[in-house]
C-alpha atoms as a PDB file:
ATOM      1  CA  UNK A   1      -0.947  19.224   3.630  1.00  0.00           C
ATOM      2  CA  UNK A   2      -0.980  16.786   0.635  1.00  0.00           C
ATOM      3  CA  UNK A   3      -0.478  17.633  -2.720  1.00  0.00           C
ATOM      4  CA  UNK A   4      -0.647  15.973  -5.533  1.00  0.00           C
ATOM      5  CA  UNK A   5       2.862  16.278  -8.007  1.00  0.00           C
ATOM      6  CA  UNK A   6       3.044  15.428 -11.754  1.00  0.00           C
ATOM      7  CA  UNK A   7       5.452  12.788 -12.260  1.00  0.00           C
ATOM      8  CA  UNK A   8       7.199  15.095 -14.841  1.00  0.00           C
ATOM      9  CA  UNK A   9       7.428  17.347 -11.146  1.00  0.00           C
ATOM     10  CA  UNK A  10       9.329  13.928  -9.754  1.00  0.00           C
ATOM     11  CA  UNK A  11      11.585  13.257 -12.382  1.00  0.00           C
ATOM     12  CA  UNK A  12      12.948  17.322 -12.855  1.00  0.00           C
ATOM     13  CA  UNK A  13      12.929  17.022  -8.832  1.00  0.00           C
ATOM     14  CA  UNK A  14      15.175  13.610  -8.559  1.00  0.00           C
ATOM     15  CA  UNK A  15      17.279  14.844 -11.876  1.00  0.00           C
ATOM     16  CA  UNK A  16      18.124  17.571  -9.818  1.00  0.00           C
ATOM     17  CA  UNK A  17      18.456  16.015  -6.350  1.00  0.00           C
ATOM     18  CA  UNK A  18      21.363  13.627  -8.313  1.00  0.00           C
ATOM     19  CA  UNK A  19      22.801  16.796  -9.715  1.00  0.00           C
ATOM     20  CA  UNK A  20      23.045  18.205  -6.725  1.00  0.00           C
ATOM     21  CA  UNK A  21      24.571  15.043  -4.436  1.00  0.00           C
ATOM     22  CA  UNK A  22      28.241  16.066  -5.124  1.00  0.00           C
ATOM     23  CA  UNK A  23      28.046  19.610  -4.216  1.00  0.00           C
ATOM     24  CA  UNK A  24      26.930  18.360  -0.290  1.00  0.00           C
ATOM     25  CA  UNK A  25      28.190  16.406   2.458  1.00  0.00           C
ATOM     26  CA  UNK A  26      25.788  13.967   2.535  1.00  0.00           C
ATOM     27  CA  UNK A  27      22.109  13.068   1.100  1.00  0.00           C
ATOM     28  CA  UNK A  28      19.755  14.729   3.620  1.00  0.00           C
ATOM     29  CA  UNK A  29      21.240  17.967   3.105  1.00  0.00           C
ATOM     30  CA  UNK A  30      21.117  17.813  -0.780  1.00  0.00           C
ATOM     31  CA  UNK A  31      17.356  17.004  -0.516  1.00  0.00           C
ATOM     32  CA  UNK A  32      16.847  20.083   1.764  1.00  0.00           C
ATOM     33  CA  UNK A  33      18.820  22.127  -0.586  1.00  0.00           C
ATOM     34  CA  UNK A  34      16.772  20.600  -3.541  1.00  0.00           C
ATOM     35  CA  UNK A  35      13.235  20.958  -1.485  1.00  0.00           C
ATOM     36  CA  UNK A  36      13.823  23.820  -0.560  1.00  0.00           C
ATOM     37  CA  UNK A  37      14.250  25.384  -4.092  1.00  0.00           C
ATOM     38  CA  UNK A  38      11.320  23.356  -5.659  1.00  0.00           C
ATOM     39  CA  UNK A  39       9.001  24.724  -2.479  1.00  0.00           C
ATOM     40  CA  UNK A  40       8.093  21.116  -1.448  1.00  0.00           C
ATOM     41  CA  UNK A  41       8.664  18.942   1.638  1.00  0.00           C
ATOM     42  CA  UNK A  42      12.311  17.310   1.989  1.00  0.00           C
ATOM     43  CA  UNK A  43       9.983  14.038   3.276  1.00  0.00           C
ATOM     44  CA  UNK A  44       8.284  14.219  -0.505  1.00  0.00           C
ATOM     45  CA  UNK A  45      11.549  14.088  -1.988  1.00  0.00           C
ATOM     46  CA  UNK A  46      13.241  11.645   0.448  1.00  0.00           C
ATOM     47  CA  UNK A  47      10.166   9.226  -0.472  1.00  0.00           C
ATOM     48  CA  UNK A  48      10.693   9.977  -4.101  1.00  0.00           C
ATOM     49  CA  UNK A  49      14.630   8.957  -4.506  1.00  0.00           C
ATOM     50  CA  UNK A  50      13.539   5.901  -1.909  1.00  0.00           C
ATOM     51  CA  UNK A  51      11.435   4.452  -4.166  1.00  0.00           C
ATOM     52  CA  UNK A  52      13.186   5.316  -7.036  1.00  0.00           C
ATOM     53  CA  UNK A  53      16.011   3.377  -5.871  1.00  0.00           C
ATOM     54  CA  UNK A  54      14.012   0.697  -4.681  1.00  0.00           C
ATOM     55  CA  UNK A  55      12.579   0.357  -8.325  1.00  0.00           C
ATOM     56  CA  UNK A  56      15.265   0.725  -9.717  1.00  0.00           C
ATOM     57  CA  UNK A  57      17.466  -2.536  -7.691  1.00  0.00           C
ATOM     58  CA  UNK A  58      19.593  -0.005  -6.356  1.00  0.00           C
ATOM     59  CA  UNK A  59      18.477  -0.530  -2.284  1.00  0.00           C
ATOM     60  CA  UNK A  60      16.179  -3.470  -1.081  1.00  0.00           C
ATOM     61  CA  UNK A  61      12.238  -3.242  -0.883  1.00  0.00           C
ATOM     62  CA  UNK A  62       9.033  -3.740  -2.669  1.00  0.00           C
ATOM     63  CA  UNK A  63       8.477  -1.616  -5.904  1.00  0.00           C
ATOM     64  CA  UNK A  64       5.272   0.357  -5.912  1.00  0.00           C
ATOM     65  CA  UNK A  65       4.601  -2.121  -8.734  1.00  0.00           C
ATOM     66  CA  UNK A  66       5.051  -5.052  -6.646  1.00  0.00           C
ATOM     67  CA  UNK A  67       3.134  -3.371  -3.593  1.00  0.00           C
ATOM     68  CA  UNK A  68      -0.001  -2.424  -5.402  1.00  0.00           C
ATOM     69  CA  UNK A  69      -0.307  -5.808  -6.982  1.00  0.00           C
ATOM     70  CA  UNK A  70      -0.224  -7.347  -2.774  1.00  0.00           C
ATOM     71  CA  UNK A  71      -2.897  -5.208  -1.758  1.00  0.00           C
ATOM     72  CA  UNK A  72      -5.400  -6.477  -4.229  1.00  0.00           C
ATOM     73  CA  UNK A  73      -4.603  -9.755  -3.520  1.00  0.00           C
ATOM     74  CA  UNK A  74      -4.962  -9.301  -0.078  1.00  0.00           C
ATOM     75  CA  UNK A  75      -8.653  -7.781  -0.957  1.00  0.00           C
ATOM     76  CA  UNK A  76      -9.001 -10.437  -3.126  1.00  0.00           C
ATOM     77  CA  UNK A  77      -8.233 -13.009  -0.341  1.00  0.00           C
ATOM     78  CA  UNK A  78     -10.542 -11.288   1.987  1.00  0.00           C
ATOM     79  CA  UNK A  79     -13.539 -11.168  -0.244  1.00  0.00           C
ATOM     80  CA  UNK A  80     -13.099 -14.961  -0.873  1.00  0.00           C
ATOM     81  CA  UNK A  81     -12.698 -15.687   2.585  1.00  0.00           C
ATOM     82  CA  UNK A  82     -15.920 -13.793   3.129  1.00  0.00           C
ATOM     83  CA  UNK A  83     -17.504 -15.960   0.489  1.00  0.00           C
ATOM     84  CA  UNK A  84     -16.260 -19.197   1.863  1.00  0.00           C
ATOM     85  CA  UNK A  85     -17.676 -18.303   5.699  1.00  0.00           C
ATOM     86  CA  UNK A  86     -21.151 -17.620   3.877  1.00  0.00           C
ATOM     87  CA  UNK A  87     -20.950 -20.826   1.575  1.00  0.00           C
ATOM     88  CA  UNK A  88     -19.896 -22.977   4.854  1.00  0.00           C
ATOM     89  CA  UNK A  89     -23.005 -21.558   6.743  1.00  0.00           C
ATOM     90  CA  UNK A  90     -25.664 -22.077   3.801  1.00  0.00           C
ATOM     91  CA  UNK A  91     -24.354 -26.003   3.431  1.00  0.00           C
ATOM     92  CA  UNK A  92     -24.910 -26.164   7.138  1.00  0.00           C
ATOM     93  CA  UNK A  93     -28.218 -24.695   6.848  1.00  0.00           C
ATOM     94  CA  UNK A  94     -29.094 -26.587   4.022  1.00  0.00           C
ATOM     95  CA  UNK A  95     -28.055 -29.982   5.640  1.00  0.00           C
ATOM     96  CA  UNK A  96     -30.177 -29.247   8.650  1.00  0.00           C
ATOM     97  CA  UNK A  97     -33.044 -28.975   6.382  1.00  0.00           C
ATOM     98  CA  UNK A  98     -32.229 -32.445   4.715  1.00  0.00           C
ATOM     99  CA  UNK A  99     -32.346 -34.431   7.792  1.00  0.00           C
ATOM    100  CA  UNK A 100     -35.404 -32.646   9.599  1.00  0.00           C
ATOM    101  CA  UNK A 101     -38.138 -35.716   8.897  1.00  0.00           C
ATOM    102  CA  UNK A 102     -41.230 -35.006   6.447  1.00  0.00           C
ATOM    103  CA  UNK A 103     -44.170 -33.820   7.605  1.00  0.00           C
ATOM    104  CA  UNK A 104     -46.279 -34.811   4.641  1.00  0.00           C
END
């Protein structure tokens, strides 16, 4: 089940997975604890403090910034590729035409 979480939600939610850190023996079972209390999926909040540190320099990766921005340049690339297949077959069309001989 998806559900859609205000990003106020994600900040109170990674304020208090931090908060919580010290208190357990290791990361996992502070986001259960924390997941648990906000009645969400420990996966949610995993992704959430993942990407935080991600965006934030903290671990390696591509910001959501940074990922957004590939995708529509790959759709970008696509469509021109798309336009260059159809350009290449109209000059070929169009040269055939040039060199059939005149029937006038």
């Amino acid at each position: 089940m998806n559900r859609e979480y205000l990003p106020e939600m994600r900040e109170r939610a990674l304020r208090m997975l931090a908060e919580a850190r010290p208190e357990h023996p290791n990361l996992m079972t502070a986001i259960r604890h924390v997941a648990g209390m906000l009645g969400m999926s420990p996966e949610t909040l995993r992704l959430w403090q993942r990407r935080y540190e991600v965006g934030h320099g903290k671990r390696s990766g591509v910001t959501t910034e940074a990922a957004v921005e590939i995708k529509r340049l790959q759709r970008e690339n696509a469509e021109l590729r798309k336009a260059n297949e159809i350009l290449k077959a109209a000059s070929v069309f169009f040269a055939k035409e040039l060199d059939r001989p005149s029937t006038r």
